[in-house]
Structures are given as C-alpha cells and as structure tokens.
Protein backbone atom coordinates (compact mmCIF):
# COMPACT_ATOMS: atom_id res chain seq x y z
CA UNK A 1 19.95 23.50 14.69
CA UNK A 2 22.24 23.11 11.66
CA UNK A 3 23.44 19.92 12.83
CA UNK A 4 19.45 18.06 12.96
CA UNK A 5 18.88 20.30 9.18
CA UNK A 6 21.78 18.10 7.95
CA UNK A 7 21.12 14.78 10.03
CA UNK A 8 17.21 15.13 8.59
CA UNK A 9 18.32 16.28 5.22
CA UNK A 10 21.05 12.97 5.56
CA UNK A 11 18.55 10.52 5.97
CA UNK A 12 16.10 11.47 2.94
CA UNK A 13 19.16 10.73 0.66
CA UNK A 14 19.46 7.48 -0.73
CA UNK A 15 22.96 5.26 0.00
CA UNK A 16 24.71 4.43 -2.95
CA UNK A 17 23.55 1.21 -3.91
CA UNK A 18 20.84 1.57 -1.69
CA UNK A 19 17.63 -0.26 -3.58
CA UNK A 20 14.29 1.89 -4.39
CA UNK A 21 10.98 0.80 -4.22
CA UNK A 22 9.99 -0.11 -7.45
CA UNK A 23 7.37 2.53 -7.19
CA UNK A 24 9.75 5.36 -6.71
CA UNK A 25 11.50 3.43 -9.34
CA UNK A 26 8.75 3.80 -11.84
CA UNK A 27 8.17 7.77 -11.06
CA UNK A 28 11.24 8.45 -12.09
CA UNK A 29 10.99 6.74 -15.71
CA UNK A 30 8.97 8.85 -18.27
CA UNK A 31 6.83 6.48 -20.46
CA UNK A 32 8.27 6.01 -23.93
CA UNK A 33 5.37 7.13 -25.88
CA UNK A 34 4.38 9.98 -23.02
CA UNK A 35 5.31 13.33 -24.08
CA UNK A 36 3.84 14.88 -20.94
CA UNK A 37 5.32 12.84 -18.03
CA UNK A 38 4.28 14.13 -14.50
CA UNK A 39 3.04 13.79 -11.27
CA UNK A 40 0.70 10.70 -12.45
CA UNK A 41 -2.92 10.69 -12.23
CA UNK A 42 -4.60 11.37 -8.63
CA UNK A 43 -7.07 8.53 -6.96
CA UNK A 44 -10.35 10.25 -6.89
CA UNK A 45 -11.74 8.61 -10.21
CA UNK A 46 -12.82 12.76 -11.21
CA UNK A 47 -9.57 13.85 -10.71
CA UNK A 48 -8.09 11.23 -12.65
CA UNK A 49 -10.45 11.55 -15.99
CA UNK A 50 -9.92 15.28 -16.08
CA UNK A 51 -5.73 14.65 -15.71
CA UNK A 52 -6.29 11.43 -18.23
CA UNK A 53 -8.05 14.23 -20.65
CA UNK A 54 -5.52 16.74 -20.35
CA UNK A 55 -2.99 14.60 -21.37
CA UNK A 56 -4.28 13.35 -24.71
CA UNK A 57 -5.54 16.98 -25.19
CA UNK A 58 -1.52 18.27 -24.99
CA UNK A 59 -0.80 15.06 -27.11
CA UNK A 60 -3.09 16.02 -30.29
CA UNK A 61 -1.91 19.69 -29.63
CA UNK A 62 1.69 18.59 -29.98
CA UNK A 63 0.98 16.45 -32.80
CA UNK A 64 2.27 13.40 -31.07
CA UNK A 65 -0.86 11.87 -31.11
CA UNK A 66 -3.18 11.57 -34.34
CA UNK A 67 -6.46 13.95 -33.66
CA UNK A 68 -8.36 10.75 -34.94
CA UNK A 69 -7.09 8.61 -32.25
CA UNK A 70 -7.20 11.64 -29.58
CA UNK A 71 -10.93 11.93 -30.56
CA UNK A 72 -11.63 8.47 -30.65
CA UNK A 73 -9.53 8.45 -26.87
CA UNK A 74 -11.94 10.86 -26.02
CA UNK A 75 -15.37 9.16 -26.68
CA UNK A 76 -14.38 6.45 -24.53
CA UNK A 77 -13.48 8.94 -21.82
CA UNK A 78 -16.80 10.61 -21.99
CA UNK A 79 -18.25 6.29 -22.08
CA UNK A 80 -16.27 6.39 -18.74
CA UNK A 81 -17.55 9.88 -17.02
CA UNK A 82 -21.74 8.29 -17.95
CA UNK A 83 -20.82 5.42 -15.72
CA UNK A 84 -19.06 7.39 -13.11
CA UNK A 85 -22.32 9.57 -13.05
CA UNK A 86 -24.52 7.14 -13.09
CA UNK A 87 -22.33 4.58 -9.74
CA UNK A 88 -22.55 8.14 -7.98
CA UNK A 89 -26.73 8.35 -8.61
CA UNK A 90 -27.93 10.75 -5.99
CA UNK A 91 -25.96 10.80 -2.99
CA UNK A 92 -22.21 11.23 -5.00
CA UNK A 93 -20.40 8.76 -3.52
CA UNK A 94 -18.69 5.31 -5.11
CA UNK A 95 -19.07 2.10 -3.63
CA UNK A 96 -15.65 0.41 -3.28
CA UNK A 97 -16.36 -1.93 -5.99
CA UNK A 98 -17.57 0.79 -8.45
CA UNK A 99 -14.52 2.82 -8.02
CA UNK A 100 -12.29 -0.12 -8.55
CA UNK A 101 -14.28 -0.44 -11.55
CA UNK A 102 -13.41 2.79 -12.97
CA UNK A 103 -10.25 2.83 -12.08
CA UNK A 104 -9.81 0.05 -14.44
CA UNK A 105 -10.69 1.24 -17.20
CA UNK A 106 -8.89 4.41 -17.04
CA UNK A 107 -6.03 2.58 -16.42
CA UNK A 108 -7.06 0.17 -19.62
CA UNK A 109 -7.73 3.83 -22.15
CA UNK A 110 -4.07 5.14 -20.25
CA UNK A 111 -2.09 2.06 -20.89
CA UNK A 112 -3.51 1.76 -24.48
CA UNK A 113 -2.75 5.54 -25.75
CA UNK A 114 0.43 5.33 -23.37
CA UNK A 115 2.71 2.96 -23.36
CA UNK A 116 5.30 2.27 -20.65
C-alpha cells in the first residue's frame, strides 16, 4: 500500500528539467498589476462576470485600483451581463457562438484592468 502511495505520489512530481505546459506555466505566474491572483475565472460566462466583479471590487477596496476606473470597469460589466441576458432570452441557454462572444469581452475588460 505504501509502496503504490509513493509510486502515485512519484509520478505527479515533475523531473527536474522536465518542461510544463505553458498553461500550468501561466497559473503559476501572478499578473503584475493583479493584487488578487487565484484560481482564474471559471467557463460558465455567469460564473466568470461575478469572479471578474469581485476582483475589481477587492482592487478599489485595496486602493490598487482608482474607484473611478473600478466604476467605470463596472458599467461595462453590467453592458456585458444585458447581453448575456438578453443571448439567454427565454429558455437560458447560450448558443456556442454567443458564449464565445462573451467570453471575449470579459477577457477584453480583464486584460485591460489586468495586465499580465
């Protein structure tokens, strides 16, 4: 039992020298300009404008971001959550194309308040 604990636990480890994906790369890196670096935002485009608003929320709070910009951040995140209600009309659900939609431009309003 101890020995397949230690073979399992053996082959999560990384070699030395051993090359990450740059995606596990990337988790690993805090943003510059991020005070709040975490898990990342989630892929249901709901769950990912509440995380995007908590995170400029804790910025103005901190005073790392100018309540100006954070309020001007957001507007455009409220501009985002009309057009998420209205793709999702009736039945709730996002077409493939409208949820690549939003995606982008959270990622656009991310990338512009913070900057890897």
């Amino acid at each position: 039992m101890v020995r397949a604990l230690l073979l399992a636990a053996a082959l999560l480890i990384p070699l030395p020298g051993e090359a990450q994906s740059p995606r596990q790369y990337g988790s690993q890196l805090p943003a510059a300009s991020d005070p709040f670096p975490d898990q990342g935002p989630r892929a249901d485009s709901r769950d990912r404008e509440a995380w995007l608003e908590d995170r400029i929320l804790r910025a103005m709070t901190a005073g790392v971001m100018e309540r100006r910009r954070g309020k001007l951040a957001l507007r455009d995140l409220d501009k985002i959550r009309q057009f998420d209600s209205i793709y999702r009309g009736a039945n709730g659900t996002l077409t493939p194309d409208q949820n690549r939609d939003l995606q982008m431009r959270l990622e656009e309003l991310r990338a512009s308040l913070f900057v890897r």
